[in-house]
N, C-alpha and C. Protein backbone atom coordinates (compact mmCIF):
# COMPACT_ATOMS: atom_id res chain seq x y z
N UNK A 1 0.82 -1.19 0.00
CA UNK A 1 0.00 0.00 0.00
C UNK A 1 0.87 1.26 0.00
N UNK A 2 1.75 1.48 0.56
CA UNK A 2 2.85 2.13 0.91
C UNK A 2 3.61 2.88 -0.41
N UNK A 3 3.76 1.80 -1.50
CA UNK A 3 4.43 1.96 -2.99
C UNK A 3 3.00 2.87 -3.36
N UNK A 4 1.88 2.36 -3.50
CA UNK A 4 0.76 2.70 -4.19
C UNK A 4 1.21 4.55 -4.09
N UNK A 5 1.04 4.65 -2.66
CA UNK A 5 1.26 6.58 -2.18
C UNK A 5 2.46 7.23 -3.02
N UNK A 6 3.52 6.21 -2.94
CA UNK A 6 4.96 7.06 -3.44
C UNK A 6 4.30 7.28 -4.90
N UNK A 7 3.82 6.56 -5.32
CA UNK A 7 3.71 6.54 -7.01
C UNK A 7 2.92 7.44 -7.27
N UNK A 8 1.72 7.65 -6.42
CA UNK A 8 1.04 9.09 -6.63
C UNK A 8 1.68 10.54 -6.27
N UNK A 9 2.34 10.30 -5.31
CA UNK A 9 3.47 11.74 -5.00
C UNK A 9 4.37 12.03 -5.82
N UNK A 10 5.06 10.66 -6.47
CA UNK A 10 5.77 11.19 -7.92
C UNK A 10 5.15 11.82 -8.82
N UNK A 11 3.91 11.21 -9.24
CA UNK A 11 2.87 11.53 -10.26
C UNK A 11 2.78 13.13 -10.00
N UNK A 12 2.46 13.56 -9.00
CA UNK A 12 1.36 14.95 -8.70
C UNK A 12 3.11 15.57 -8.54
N UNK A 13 4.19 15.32 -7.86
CA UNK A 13 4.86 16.63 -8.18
C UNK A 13 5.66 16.33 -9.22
N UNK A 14 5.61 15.47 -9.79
CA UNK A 14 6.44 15.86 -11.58
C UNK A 14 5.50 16.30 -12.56
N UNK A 15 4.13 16.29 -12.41
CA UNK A 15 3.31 17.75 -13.45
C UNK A 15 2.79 18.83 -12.60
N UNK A 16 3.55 18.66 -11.04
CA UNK A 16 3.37 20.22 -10.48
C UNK A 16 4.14 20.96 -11.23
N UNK A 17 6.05 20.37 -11.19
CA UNK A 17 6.90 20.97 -11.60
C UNK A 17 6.86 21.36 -12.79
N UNK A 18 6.16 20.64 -13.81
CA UNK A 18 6.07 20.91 -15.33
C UNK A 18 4.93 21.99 -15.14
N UNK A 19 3.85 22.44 -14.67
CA UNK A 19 2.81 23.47 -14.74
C UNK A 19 3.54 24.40 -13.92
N UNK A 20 4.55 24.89 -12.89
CA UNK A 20 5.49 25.27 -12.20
C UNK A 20 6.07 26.07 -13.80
N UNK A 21 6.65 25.55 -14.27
CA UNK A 21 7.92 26.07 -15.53
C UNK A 21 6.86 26.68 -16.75
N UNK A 22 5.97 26.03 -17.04
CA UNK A 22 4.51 26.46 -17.68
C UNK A 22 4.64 28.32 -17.31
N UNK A 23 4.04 28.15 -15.96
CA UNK A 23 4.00 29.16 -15.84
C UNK A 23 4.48 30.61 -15.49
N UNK A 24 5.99 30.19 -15.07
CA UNK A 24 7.12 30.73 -15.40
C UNK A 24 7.25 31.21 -16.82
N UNK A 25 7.26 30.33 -17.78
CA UNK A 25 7.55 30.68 -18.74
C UNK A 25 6.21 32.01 -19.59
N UNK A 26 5.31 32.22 -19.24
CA UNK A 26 4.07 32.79 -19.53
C UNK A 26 4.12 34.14 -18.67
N UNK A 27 4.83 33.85 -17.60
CA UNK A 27 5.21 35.11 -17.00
C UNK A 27 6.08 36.04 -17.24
N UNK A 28 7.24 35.11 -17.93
CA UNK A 28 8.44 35.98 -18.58
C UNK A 28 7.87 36.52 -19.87
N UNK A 29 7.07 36.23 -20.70
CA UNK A 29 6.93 36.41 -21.79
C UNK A 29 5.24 37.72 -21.53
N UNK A 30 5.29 37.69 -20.33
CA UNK A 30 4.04 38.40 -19.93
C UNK A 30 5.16 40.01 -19.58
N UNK A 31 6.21 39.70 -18.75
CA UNK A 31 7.09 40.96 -18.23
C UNK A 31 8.07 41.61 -19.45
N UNK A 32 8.04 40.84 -20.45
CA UNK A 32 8.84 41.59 -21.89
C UNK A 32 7.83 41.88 -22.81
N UNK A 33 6.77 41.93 -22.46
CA UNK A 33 5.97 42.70 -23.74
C UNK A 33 5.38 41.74 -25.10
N UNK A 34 6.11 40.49 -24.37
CA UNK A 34 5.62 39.88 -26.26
C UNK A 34 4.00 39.69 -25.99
N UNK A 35 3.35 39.42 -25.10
CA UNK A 35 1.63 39.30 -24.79
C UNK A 35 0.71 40.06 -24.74
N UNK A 36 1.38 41.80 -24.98
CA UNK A 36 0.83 42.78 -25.09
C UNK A 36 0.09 42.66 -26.77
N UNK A 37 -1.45 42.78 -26.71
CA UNK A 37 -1.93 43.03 -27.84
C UNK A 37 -2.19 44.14 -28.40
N UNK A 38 -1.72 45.38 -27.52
CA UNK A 38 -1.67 46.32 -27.79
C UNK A 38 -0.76 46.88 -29.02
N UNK A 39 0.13 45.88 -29.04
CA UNK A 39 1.25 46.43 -30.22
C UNK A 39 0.85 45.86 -31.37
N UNK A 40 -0.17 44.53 -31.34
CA UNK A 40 0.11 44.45 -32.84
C UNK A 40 -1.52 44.86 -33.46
N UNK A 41 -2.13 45.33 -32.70
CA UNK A 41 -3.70 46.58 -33.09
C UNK A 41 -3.15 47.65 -34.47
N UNK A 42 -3.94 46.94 -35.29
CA UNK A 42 -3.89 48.03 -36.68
C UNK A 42 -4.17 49.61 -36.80
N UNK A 43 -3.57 49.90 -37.38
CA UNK A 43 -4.02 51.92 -37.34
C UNK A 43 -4.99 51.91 -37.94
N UNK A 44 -5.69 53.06 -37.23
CA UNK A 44 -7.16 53.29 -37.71
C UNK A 44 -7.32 54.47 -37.93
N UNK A 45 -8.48 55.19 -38.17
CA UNK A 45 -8.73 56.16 -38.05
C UNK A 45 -10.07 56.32 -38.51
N UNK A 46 -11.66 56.28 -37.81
CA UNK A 46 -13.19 55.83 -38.14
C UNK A 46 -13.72 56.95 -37.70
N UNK A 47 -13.88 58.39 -38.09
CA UNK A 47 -14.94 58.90 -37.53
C UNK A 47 -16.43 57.85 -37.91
N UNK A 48 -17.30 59.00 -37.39
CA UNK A 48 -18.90 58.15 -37.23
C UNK A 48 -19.15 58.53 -39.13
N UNK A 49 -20.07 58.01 -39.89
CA UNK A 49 -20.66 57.66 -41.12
C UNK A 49 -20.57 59.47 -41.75
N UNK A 50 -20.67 59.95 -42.41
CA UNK A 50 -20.36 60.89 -43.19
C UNK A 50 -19.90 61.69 -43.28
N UNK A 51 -18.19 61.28 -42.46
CA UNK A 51 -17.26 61.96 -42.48
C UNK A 51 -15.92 61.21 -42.42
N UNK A 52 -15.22 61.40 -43.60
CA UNK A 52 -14.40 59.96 -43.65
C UNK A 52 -12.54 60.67 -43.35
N UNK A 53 -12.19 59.54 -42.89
CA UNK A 53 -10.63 60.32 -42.59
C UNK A 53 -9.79 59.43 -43.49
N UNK A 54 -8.90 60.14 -44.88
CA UNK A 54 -8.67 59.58 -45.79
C UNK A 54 -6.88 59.24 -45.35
N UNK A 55 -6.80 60.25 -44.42
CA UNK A 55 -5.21 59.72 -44.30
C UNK A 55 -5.40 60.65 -42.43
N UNK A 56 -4.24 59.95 -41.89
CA UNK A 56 -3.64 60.53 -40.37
C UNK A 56 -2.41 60.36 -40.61
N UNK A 57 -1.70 61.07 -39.46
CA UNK A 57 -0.41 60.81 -38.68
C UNK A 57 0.36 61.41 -37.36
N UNK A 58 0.68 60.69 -36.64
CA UNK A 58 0.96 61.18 -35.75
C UNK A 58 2.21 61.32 -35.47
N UNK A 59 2.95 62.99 -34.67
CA UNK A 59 4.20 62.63 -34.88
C UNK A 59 4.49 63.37 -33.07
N UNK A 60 5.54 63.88 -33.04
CA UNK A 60 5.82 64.12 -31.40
C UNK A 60 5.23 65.57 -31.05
N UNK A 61 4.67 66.31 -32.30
CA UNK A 61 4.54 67.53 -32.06
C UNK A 61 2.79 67.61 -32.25
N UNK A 62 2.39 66.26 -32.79
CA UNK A 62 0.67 66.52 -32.90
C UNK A 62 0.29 65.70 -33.61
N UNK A 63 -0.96 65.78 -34.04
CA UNK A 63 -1.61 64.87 -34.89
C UNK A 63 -1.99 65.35 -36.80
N UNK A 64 -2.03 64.67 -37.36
CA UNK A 64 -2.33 65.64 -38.83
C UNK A 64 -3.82 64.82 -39.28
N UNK A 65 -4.56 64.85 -39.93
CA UNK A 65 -5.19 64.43 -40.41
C UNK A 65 -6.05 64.95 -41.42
N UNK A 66 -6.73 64.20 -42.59
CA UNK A 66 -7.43 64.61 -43.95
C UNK A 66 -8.63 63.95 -43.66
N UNK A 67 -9.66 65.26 -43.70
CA UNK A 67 -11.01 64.69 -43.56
C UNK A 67 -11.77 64.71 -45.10
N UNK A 68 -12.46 63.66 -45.19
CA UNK A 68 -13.71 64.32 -46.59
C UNK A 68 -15.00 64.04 -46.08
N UNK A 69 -15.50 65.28 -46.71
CA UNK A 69 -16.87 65.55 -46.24
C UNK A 69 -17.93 64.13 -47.18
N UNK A 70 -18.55 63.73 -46.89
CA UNK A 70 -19.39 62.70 -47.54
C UNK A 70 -20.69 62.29 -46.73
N UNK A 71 -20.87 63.88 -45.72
CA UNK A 71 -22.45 63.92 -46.01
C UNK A 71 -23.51 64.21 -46.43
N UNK A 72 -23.27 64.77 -47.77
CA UNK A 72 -23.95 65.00 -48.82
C UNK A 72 -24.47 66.59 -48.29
N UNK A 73 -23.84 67.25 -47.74
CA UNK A 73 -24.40 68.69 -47.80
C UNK A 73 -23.64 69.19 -47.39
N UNK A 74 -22.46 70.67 -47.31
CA UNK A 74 -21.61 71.72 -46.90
C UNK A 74 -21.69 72.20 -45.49
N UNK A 75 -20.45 71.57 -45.07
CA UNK A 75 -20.35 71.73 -43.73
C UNK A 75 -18.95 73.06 -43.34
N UNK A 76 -19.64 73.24 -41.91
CA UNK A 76 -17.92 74.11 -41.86
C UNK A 76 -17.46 73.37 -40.45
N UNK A 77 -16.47 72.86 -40.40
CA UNK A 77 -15.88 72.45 -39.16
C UNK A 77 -15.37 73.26 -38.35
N UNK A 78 -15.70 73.34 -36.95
CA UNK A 78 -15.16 73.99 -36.34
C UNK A 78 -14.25 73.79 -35.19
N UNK A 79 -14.20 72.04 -35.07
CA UNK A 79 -13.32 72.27 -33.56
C UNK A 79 -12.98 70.29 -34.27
N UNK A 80 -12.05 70.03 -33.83
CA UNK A 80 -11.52 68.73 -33.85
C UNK A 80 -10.50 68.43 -32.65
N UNK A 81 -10.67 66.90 -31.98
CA UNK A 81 -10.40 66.89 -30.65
C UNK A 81 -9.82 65.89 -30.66
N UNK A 82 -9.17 65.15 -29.93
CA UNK A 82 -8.91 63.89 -29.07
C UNK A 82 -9.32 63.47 -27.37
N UNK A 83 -9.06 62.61 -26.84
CA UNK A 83 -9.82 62.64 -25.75
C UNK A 83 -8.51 62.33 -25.15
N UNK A 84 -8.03 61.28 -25.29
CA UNK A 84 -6.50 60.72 -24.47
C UNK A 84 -5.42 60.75 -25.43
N UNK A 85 -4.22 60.95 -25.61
CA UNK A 85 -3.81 62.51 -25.19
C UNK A 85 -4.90 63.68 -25.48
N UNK A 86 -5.22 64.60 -24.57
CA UNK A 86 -6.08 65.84 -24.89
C UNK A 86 -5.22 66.77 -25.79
N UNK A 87 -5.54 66.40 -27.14
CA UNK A 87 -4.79 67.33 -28.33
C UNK A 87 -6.73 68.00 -28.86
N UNK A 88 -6.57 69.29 -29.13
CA UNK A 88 -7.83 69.86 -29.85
C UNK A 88 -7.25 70.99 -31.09
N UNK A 89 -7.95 71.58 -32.16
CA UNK A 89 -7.92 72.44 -32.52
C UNK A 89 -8.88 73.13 -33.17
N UNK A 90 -9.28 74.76 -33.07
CA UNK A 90 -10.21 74.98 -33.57
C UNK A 90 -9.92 75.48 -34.81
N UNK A 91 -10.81 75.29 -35.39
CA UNK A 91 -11.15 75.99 -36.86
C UNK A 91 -12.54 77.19 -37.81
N UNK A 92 -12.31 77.34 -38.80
CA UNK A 92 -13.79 77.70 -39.51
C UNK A 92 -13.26 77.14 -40.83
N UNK A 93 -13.29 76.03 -41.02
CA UNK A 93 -12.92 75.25 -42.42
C UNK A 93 -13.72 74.95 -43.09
N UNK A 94 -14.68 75.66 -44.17
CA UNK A 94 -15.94 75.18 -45.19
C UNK A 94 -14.99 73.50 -45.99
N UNK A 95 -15.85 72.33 -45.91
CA UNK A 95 -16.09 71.30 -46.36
C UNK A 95 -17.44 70.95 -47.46
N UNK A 96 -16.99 71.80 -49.02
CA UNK A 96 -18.36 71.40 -49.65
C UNK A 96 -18.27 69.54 -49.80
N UNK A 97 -19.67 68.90 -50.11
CA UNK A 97 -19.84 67.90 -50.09
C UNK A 97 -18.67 67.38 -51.11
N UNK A 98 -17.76 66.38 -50.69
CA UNK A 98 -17.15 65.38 -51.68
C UNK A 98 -15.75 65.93 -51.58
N UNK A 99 -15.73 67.00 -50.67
CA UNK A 99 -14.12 67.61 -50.55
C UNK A 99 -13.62 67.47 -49.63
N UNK A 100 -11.97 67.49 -49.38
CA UNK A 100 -11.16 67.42 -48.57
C UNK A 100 -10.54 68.15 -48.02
N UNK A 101 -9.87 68.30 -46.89
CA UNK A 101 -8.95 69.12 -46.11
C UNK A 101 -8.43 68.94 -45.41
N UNK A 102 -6.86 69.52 -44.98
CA UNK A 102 -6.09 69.24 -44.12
C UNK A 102 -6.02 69.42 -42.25
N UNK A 103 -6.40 68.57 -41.12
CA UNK A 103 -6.63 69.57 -39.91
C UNK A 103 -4.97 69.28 -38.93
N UNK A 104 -4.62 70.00 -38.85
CA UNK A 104 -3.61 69.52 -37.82
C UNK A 104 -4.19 69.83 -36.05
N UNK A 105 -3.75 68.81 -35.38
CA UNK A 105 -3.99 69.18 -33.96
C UNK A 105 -2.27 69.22 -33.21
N UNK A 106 -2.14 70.57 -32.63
CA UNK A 106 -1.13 70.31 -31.70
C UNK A 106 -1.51 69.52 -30.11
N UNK A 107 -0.18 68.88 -30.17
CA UNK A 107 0.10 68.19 -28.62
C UNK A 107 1.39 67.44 -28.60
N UNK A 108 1.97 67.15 -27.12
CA UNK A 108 2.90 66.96 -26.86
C UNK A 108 2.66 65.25 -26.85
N UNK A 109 3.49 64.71 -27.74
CA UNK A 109 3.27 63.09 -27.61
C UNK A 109 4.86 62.13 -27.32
N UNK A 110 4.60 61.29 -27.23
CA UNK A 110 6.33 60.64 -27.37
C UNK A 110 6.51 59.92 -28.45
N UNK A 111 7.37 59.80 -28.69
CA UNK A 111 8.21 59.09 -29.92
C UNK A 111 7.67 57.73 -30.02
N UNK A 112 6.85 56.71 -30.67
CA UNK A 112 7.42 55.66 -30.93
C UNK A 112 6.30 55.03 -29.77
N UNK A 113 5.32 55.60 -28.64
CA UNK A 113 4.03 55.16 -28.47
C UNK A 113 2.92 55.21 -29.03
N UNK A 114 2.27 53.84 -28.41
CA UNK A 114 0.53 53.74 -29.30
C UNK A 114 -0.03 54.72 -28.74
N UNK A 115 -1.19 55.58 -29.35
CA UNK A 115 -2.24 55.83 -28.73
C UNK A 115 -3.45 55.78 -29.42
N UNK A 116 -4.69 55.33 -28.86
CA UNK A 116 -5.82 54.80 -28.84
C UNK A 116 -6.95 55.73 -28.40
N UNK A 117 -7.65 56.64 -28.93
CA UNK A 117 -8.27 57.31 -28.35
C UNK A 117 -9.53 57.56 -28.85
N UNK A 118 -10.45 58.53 -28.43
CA UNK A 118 -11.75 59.08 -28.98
C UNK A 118 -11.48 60.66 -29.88
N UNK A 119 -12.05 60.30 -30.86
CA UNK A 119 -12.03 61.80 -32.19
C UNK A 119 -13.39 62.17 -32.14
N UNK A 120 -13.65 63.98 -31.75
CA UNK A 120 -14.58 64.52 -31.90
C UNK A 120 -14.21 65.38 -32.67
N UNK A 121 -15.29 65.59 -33.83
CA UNK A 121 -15.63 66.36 -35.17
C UNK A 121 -16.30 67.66 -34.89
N UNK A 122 -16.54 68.79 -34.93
CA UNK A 122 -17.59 69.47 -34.50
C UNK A 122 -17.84 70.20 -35.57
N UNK A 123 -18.75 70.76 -36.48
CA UNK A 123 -19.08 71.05 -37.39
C UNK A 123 -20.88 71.54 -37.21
N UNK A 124 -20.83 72.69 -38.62
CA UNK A 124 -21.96 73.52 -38.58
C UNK A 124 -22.10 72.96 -40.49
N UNK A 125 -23.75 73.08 -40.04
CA UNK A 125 -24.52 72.48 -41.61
C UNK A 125 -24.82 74.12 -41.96
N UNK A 126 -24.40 74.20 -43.11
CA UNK A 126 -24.14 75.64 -43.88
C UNK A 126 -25.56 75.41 -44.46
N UNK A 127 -26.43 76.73 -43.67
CA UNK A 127 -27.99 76.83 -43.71
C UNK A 127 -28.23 75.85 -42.79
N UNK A 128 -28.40 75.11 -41.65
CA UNK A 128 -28.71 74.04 -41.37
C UNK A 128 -28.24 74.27 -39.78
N UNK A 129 -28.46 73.02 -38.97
CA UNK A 129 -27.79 73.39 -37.65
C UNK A 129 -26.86 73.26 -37.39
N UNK A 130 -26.09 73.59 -36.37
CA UNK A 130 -24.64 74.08 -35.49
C UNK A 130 -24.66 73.33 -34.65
N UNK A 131 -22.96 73.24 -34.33
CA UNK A 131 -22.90 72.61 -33.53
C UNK A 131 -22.74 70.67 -33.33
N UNK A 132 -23.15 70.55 -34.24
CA UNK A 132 -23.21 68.59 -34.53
C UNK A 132 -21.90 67.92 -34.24
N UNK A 133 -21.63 66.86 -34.11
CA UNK A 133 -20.38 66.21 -33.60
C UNK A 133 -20.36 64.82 -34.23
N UNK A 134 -19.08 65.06 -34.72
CA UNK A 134 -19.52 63.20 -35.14
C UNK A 134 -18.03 62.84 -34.74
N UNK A 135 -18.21 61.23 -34.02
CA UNK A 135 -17.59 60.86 -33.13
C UNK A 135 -17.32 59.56 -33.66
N UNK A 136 -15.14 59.14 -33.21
CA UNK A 136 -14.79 58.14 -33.44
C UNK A 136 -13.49 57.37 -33.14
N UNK A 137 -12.64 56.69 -33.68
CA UNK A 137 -11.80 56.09 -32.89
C UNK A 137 -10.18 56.31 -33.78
N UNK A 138 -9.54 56.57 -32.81
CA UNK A 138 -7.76 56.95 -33.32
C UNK A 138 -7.17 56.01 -33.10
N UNK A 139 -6.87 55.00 -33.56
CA UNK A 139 -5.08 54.08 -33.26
C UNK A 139 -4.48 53.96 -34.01
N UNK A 140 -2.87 54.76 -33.36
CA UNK A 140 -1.88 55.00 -34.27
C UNK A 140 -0.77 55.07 -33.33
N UNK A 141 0.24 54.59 -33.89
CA UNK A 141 2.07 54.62 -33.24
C UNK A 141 2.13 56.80 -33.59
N UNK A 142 2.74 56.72 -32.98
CA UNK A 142 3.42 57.88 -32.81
C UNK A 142 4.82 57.81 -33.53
N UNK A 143 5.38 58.73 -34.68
CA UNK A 143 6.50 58.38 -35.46
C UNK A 143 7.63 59.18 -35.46
């Protein structure tokens, strides 16, 4: 009866030790960054539906970005934002329908981090109402 015990105590700590190194190893690879999914998240750039962002970039001094208007009626933009880093800038930029333009936002960013954030649009419907916002999502390396 005696053998029966040893053979189970071998059993249970030679795949302690193997789930032991398991998880060692998942930890090291957890403290260097390779498990971060944050790094390999595609660049984006989505405002909300009829307002499209045809190009971004981000560099240490701010953000750039090209909006086209594609909600079928002449807008003037007036304020464009971020939420995390808080970069904004205002404007009075007429957007007739189907056209483009350049907005830059200043802010202080670092070299060579992600950031992931919320984009607010703010814009006035030329004849129409003020004030509207159309809202959406930034991920981009910093270059």
């Amino acid at each position: 009866m005696a053998r029966k015990g040893q053979a189970a105590m071998e059993f249970i700590m030679t795949y302690g030790w193997a789930i032991l190194v398991v998880l060692v190893a998942i930890a090291a690879l957890a403290y260097f960054g390779v498990l971060s999914p944050g790094k390999y998240l595609p660049e984006k750039c989505m405002p909300s539906a009829g307002i499209g962002c045809t190009s971004f970039k981000a560099t240490t001094t701010g953000i750039d970005f090209v909006f086209q208007n594609a909600l079928g009626k002449d807008i003037v933009v007036t304020d464009v934002a971020t939420t995390d880093p808080a970069c904004s800038g205002s404007y009075n930029t007429t957007l007739v329908n189907g056209a483009s333009s350049t907005f830059a936002l200043s802010c202080g960013l670092t070299s060579g981090s992600k950031i992931s954030t919320d984009l607010i649009i703010t814009y006035d419907e030329i004849g129409g109402l003020a004030g509207l916002k159309n809202t959406g999502t930034l991920t981009t390396k910093v270059q």
